[in-house]
Protein backbone atom coordinates (compact mmCIF):
# COMPACT_ATOMS: atom_id res chain seq x y z
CA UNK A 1 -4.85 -4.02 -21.60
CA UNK A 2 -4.06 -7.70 -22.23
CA UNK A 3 -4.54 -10.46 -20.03
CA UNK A 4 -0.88 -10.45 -19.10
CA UNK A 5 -1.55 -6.87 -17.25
CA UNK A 6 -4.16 -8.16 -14.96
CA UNK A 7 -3.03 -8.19 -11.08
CA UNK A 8 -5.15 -9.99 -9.25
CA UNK A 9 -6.34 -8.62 -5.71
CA UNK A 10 -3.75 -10.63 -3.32
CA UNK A 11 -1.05 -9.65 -5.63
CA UNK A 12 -1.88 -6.19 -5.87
CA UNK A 13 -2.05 -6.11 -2.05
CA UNK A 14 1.51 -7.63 -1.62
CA UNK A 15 2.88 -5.50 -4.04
CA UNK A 16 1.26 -2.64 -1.96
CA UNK A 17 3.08 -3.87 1.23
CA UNK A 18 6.18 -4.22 -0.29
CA UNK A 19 6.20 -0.41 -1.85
CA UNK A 20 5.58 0.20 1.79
CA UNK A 21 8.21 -1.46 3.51
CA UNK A 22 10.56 -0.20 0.78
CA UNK A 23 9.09 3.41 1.89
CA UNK A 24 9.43 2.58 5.85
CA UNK A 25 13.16 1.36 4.99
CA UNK A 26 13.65 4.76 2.81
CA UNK A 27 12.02 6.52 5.91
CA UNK A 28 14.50 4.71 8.37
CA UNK A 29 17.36 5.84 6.55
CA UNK A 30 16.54 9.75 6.30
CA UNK A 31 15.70 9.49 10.03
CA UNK A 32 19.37 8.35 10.70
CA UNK A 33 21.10 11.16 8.67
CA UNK A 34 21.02 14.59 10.41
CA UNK A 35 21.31 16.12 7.42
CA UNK A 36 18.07 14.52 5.85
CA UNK A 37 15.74 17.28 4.24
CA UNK A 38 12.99 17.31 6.49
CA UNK A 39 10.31 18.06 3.26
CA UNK A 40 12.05 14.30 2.10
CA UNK A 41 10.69 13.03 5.46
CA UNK A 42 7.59 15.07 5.12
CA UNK A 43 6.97 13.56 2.00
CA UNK A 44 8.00 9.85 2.86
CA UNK A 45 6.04 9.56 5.42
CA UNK A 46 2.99 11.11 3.20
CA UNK A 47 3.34 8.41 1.12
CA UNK A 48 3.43 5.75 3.83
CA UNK A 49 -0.20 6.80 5.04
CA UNK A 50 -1.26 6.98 1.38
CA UNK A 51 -0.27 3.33 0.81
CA UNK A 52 -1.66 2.58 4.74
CA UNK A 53 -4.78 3.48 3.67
CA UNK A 54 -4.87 1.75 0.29
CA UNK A 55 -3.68 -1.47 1.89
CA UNK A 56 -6.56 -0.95 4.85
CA UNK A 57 -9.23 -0.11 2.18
CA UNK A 58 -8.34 -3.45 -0.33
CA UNK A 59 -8.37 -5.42 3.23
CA UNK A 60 -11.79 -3.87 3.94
CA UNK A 61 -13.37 -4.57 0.35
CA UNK A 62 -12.04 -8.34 1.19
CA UNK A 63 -13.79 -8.33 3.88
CA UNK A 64 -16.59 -6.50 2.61
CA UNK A 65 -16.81 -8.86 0.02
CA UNK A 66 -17.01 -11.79 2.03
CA UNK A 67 -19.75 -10.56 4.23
CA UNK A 68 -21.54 -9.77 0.94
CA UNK A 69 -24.76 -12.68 -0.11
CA UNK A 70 -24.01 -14.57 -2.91
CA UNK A 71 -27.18 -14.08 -5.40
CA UNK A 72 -27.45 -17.01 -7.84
CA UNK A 73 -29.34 -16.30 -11.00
């Protein structure tokens, strides 16, 4: 992986939020059509929790991180 591929935390987080307001949009959309699949809602909103709780758990490592002592050598 070169350095080109590296994300760094904030961006990886925004990218996260975007796939889920692309999702919720997606999700918005199914829920207006009768005729939606319901295992296509089943499954959007599956993903929307999975990305929930990566966006909650990269939030908590911030914080995590924060709260963390810095140890100087």
């Amino acid at each position: 992986m070169g350095l080109g591929s590296i994300v760094t935390k904030p961006d990886h987080i925004s990218n996260l939020e975007r796939r889920l307001q692309s999702i919720e949009d997606e999700l918005t959309k199914a829920l207006l059509h009768y005729s939606t699949d319901d295992l296509l809602v089943a499954d959007l909103r599956r993903r929307l929790l999975h990305l929930r709780d990566e966006i909650f758990l990269h939030h908590h490592e911030d914080v995590e991180d924060k709260r963390r002592p810095k140890i100087h050598h």
